[in-house]
C-alpha atoms as a PDB file:
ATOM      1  CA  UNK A   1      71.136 127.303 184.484  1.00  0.00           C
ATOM      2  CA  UNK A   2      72.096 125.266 187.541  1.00  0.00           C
ATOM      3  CA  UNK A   3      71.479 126.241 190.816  1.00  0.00           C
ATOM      4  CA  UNK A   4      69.596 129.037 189.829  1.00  0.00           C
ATOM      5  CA  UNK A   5      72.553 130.587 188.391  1.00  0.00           C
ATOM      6  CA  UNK A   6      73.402 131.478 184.976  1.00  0.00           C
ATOM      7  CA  UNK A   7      76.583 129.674 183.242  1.00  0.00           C
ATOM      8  CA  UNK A   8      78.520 131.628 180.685  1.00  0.00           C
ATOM      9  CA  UNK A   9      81.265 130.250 178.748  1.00  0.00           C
ATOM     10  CA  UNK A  10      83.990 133.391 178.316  1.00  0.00           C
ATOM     11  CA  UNK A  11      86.358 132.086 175.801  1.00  0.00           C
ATOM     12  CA  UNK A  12      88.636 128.937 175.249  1.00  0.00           C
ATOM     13  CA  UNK A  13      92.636 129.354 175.851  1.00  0.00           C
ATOM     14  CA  UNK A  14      95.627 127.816 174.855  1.00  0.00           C
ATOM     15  CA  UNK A  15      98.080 127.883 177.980  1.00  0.00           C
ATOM     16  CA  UNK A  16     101.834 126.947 176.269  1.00  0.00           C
ATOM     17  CA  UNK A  17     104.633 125.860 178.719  1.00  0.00           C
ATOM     18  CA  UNK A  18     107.907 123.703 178.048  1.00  0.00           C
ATOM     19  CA  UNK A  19     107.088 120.539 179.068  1.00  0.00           C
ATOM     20  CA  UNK A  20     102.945 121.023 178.513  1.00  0.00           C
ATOM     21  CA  UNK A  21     100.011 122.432 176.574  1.00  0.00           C
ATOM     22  CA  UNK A  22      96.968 123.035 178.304  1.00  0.00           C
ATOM     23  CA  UNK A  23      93.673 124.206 177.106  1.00  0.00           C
ATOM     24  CA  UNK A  24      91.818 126.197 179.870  1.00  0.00           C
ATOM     25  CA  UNK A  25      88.043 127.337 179.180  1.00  0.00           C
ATOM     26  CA  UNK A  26      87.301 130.402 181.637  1.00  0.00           C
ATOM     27  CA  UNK A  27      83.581 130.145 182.524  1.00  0.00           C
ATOM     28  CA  UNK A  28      81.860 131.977 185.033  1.00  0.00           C
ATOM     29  CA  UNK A  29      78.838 130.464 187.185  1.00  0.00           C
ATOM     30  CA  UNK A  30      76.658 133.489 188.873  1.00  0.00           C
ATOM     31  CA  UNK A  31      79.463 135.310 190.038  1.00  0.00           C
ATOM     32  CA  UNK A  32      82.145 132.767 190.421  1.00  0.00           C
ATOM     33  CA  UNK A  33      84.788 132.589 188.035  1.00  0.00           C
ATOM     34  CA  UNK A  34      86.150 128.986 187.495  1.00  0.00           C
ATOM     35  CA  UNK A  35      88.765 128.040 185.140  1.00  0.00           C
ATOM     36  CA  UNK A  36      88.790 123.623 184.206  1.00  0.00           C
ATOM     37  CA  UNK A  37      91.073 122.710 181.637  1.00  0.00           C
ATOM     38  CA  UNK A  38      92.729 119.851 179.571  1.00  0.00           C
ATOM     39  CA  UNK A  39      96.484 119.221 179.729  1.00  0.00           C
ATOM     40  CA  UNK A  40      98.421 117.768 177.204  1.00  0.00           C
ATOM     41  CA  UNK A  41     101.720 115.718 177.878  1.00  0.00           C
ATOM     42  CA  UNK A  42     103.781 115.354 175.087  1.00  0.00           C
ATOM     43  CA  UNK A  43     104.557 111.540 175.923  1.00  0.00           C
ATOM     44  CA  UNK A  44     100.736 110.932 176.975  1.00  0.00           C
ATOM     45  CA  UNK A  45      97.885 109.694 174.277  1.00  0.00           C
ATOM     46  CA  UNK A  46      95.201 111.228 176.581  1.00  0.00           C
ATOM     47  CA  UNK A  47      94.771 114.765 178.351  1.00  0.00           C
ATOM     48  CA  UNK A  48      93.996 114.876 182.034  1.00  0.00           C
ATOM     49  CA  UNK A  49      91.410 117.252 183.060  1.00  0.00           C
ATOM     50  CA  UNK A  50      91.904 119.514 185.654  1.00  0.00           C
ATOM     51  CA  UNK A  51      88.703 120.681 187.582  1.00  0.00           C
ATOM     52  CA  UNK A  52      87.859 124.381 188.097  1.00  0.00           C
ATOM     53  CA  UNK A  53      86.771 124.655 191.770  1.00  0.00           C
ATOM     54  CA  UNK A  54      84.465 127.158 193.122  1.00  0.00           C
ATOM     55  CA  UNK A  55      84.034 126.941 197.557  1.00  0.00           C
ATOM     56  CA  UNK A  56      81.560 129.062 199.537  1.00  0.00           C
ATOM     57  CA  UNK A  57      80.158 128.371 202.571  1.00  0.00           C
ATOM     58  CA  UNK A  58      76.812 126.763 201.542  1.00  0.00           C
ATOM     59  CA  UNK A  59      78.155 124.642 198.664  1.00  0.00           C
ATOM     60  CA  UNK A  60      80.962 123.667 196.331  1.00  0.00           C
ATOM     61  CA  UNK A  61      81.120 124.281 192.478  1.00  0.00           C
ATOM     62  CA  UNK A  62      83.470 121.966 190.571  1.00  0.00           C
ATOM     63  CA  UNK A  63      83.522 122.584 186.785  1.00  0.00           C
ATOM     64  CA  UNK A  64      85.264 119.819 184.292  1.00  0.00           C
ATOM     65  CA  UNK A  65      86.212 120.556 180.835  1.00  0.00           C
ATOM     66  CA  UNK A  66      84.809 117.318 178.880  1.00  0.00           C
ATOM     67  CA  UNK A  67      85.139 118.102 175.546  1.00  0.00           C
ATOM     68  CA  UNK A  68      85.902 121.545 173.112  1.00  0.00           C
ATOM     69  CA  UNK A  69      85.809 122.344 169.647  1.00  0.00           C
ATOM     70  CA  UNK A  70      89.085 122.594 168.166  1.00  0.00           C
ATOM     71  CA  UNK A  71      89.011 123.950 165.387  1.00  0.00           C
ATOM     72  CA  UNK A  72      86.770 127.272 165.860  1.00  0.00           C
ATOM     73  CA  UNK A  73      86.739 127.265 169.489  1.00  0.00           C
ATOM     74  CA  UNK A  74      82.771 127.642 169.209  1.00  0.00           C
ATOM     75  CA  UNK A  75      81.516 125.103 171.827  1.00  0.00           C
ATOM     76  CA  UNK A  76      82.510 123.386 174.800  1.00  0.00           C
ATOM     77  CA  UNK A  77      81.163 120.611 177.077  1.00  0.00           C
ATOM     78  CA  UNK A  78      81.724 121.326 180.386  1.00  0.00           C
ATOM     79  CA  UNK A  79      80.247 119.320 183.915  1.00  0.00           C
ATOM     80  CA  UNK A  80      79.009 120.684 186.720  1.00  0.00           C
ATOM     81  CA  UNK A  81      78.353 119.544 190.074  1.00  0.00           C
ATOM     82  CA  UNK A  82      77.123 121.480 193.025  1.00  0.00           C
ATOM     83  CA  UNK A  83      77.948 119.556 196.020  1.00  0.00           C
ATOM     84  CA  UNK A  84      76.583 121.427 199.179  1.00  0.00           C
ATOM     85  CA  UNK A  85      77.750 121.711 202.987  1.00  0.00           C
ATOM     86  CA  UNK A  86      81.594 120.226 201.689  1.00  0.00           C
ATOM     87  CA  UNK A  87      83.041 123.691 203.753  1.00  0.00           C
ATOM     88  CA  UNK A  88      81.479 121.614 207.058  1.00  0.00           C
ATOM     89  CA  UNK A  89      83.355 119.136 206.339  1.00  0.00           C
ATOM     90  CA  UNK A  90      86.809 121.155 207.100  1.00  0.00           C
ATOM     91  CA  UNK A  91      84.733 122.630 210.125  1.00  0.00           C
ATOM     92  CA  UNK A  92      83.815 119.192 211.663  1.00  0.00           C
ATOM     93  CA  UNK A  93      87.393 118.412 211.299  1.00  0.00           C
ATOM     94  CA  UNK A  94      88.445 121.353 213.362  1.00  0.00           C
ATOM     95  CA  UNK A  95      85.896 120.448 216.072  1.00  0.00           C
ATOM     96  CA  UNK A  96      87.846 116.641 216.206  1.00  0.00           C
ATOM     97  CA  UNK A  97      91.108 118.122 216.226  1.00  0.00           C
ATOM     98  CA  UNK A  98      90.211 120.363 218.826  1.00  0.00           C
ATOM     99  CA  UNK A  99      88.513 117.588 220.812  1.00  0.00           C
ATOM    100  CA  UNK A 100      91.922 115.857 220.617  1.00  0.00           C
ATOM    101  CA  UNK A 101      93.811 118.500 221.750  1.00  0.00           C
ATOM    102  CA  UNK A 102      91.827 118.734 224.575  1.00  0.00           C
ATOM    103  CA  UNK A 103      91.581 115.200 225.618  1.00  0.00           C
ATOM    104  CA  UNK A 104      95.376 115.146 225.647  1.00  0.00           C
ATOM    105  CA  UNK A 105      96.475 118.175 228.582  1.00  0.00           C
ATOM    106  CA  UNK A 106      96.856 116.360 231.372  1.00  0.00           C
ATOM    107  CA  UNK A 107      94.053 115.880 234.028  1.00  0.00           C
ATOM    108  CA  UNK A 108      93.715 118.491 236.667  1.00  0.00           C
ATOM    109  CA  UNK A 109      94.764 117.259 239.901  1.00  0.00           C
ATOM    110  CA  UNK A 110      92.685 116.748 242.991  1.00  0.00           C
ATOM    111  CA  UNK A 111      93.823 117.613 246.286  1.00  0.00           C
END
C-alpha cells in the first residue's frame, strides 16, 4: 500500500526491438496503470531504467523498475514516489506566461 492505494504487480515482459531489449513490468497503482522498465543496449554493460509515470491533478506517481527476477519472473522491486501538487507547477507556469504576454501589448494611450 502507498497512498492508500493498493499496488499490484501484473506480469513482467520482454519488449524485443532491433537495436534494444527492454524488460517492462506492467503494475497498476489504485486505478492507474504504469508501465517502468529496464532497457538493454547491446554495446552498454548497464540497463537504463525508464520510469512509469502516473499525473492527476492532486499528485504525481512515478514507478521505477529496480530490480526483477530473471529467471522465473516471480518478483520484482519496483520504487515509488508520490510527489503531490507537480500538475501546479505547469499551472503556475501558465499564469507567468500569461503575465508576460500581458506586460508586453503596448500601453494604452492617454489623450
Amino acid at each position: 500500500m502507498i497512498a492508500g492505494r493498493q499496488i499490484v504487480l501484473e506480469r513482467l515482459r520482454d519488449v524485443e526491438e532491433p537495436q534494444r531489449r527492454q524488460v517492462v513490468a506492467d503494475i497498476r497503482v489504485g486505478d492507474v496503470g504504469l508501465a517502468p522498465a529496464l532497457t538493454y543496449y547491446p554495446n552498454a554493460t548497464q540497463p537504463i531504467g525508464s520510469p512509469g509515470i502516473g499525473a492527476g491533478p492532486d499528485h504525481d506517481v512515478y514507478a521505477i523498475l529496480a530490480a526483477y527476477d530473471g529467471r522465473g519472473r516471480a518478483w520484482a522491486t519496483i520504487q515509488l514516489r508520490v510527489i503531490p501538487l507537480v500538475s501546479w507547477l505547469w499551472v503556475g507556469g501558465a499564469i507567468v506566461g500569461l503575465g508576460a504576454l500581458l506586460a508586453g501589448l503596448p500601453a494604452p494611450r492617454r489623450t
